[in-house]
C-alpha atoms as a PDB file:
ATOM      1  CA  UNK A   1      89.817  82.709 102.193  1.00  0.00           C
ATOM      2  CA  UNK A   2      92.252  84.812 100.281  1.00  0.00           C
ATOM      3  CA  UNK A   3      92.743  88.265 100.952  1.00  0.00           C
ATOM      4  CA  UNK A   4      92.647  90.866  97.894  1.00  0.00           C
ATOM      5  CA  UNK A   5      93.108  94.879  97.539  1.00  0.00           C
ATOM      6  CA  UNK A   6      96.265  96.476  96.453  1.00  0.00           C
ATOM      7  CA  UNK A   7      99.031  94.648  98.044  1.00  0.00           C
ATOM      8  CA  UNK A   8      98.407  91.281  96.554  1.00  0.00           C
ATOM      9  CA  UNK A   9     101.203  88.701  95.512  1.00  0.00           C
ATOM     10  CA  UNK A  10     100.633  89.439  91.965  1.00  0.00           C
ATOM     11  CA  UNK A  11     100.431  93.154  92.233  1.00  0.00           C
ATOM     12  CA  UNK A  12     103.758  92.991  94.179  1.00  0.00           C
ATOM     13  CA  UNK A  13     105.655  91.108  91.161  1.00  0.00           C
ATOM     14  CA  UNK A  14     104.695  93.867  88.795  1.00  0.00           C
ATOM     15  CA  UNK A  15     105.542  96.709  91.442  1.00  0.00           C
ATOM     16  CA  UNK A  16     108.792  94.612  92.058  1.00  0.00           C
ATOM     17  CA  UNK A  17     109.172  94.671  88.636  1.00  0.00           C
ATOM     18  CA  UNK A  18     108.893  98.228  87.790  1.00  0.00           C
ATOM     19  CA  UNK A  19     110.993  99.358  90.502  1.00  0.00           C
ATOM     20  CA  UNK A  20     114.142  97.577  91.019  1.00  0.00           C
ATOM     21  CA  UNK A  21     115.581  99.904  92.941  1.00  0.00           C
ATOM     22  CA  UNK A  22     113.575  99.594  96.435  1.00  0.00           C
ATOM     23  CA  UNK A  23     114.618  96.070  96.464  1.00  0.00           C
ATOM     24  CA  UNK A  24     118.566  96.968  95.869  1.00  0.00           C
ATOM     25  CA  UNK A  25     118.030  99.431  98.474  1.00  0.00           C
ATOM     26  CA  UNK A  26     116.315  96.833 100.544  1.00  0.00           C
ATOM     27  CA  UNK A  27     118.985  94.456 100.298  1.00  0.00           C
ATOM     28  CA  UNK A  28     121.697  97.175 100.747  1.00  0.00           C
ATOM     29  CA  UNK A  29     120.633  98.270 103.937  1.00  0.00           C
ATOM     30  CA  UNK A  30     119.249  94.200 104.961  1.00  0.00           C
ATOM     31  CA  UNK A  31     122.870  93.014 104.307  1.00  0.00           C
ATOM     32  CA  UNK A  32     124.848  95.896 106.628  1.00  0.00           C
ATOM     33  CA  UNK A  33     122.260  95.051 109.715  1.00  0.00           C
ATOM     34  CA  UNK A  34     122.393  91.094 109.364  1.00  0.00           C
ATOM     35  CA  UNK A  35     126.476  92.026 109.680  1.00  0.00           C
ATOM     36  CA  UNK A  36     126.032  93.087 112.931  1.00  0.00           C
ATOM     37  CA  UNK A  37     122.723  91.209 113.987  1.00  0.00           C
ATOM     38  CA  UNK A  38     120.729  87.854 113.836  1.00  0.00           C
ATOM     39  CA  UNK A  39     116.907  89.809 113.443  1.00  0.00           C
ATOM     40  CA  UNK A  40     115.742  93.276 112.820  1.00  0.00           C
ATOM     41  CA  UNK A  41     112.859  95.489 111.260  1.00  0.00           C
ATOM     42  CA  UNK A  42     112.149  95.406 108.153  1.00  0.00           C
ATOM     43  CA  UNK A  43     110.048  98.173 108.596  1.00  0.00           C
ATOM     44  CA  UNK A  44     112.962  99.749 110.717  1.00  0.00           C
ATOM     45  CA  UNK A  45     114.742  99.542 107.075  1.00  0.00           C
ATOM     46  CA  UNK A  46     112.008 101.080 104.924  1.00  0.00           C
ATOM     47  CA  UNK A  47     112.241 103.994 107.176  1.00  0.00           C
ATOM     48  CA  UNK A  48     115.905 104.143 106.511  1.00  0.00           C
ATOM     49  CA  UNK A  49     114.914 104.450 102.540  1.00  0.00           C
ATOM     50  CA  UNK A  50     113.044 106.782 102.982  1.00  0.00           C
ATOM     51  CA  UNK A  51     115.175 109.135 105.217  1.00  0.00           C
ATOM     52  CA  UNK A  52     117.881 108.239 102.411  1.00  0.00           C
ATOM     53  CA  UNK A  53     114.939 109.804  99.825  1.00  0.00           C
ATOM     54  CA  UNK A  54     113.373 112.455 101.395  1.00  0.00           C
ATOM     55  CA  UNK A  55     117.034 113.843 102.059  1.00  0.00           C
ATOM     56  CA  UNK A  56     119.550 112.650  99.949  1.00  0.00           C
ATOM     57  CA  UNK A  57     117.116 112.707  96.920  1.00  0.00           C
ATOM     58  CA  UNK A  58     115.041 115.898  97.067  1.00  0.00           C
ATOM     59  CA  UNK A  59     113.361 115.051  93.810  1.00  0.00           C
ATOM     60  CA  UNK A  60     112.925 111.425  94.277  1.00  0.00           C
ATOM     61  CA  UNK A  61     110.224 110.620  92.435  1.00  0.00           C
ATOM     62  CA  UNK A  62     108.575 107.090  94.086  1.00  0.00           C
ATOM     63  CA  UNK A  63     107.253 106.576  97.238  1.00  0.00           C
ATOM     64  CA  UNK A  64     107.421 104.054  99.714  1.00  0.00           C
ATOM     65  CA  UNK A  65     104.160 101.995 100.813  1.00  0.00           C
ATOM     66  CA  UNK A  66     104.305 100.121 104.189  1.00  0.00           C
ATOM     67  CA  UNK A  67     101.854  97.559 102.377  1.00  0.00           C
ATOM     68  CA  UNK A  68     105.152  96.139 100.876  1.00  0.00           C
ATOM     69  CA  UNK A  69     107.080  95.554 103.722  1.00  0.00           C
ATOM     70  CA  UNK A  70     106.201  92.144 104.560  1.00  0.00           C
ATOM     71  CA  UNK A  71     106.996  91.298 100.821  1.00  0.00           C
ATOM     72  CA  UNK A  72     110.454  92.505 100.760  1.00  0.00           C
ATOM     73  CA  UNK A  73     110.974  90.733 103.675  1.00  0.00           C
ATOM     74  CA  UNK A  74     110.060  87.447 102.427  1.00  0.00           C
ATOM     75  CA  UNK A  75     111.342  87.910  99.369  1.00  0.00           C
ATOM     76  CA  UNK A  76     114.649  88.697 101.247  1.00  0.00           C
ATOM     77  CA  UNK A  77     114.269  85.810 102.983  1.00  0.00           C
ATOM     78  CA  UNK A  78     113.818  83.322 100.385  1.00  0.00           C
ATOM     79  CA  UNK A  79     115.924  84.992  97.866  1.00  0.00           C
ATOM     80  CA  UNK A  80     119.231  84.868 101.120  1.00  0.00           C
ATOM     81  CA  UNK A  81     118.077  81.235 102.394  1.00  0.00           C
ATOM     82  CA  UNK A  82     121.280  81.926 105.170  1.00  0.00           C
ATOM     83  CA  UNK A  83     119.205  84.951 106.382  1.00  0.00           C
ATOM     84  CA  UNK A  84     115.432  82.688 107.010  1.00  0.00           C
ATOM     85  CA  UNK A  85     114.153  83.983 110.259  1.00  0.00           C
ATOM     86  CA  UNK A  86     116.072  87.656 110.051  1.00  0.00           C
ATOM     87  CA  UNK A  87     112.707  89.337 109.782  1.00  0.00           C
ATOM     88  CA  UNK A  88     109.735  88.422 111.960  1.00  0.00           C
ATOM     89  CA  UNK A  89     106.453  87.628 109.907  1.00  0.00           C
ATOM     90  CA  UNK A  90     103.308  86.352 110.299  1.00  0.00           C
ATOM     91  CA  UNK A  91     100.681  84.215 108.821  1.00  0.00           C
ATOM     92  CA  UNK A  92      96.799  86.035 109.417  1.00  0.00           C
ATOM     93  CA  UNK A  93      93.429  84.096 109.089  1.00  0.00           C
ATOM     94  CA  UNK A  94      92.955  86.539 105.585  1.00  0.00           C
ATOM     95  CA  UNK A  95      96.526  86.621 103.929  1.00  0.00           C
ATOM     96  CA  UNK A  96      97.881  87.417 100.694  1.00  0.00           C
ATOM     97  CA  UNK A  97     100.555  84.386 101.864  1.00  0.00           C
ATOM     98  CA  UNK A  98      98.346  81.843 101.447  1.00  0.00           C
ATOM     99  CA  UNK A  99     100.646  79.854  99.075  1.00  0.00           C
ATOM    100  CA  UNK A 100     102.691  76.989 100.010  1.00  0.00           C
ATOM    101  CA  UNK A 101     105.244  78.697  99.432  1.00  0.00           C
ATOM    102  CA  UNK A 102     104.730  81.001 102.548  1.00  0.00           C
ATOM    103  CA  UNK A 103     103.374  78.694 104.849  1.00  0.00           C
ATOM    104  CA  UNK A 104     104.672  78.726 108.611  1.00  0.00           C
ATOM    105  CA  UNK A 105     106.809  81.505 107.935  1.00  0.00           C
END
C-alpha cells in the first residue's frame, strides 16, 4: 500500500525544486549541529528556520510545513552519505518511502 495526499515523493521534488532555499537553510543549520553532535532533530532544525523567518525576515514570504521534515532529512542523509543515521526516521505500514531506495532507513 502506498500512501498519497500532499506530501508525496513526487510532490516533494517539485516543492524542492521551487524552493531551494529551505534546503540551503536545512543544510546550513544540519552541518553546524553534526559539528558538535552524532544525531539531532530535524524537526528541532525546521524550528530554527523558522525562528530565523518569522524574525530575521519579517516579510518572508514561504512557509514551513512539518510534512517535509522527514524528506529533508533523508535527502540530507543520502545527499551527506558521512552523516547516514544523523536523523532518526522511520518506515510506517502506509509510507510515502516505500521505494528501495528508502528501505530500512
Amino acid at each position: 500500500m502506498k500512501a498519497n495526499g500532499d506530501y508525496t515523493t513526487e510532490n516533494f521534488e517539485s516543492y524542492d525544486k521551487e524552493n531551494p532555499h529551505i534546503w540551503e537553510g536545512f543544510v546550513k543549520y544540519a552541518m553546524q549541529v553534526a559539528a558538535r553532535r552524532d544525531y539531532f532533530s530535524a524537526k528541532a532544525i525546521f524550528h530554527r528556520m523558522r525562528w530565523d523567518t518569522a524574525i530575521g525576515e519579517v516579510a518572508a514570504e514561504y512557509k514551513l510545513n512539518d510534512g517535509w521534515i522527514s524528506h529533508y532529512a533523508r535527502k540530507f542523509m543520502d545527499e551527506f552519505p558521512q552523516y547516514d543515521g544523523f536523523f532518526q526516521t522511520r518506515n510506517r505500514r502506509v509510507s510515502y518511502f516505500n521505494g528501495n531506495e528508502w528501505d530500512n532507513v
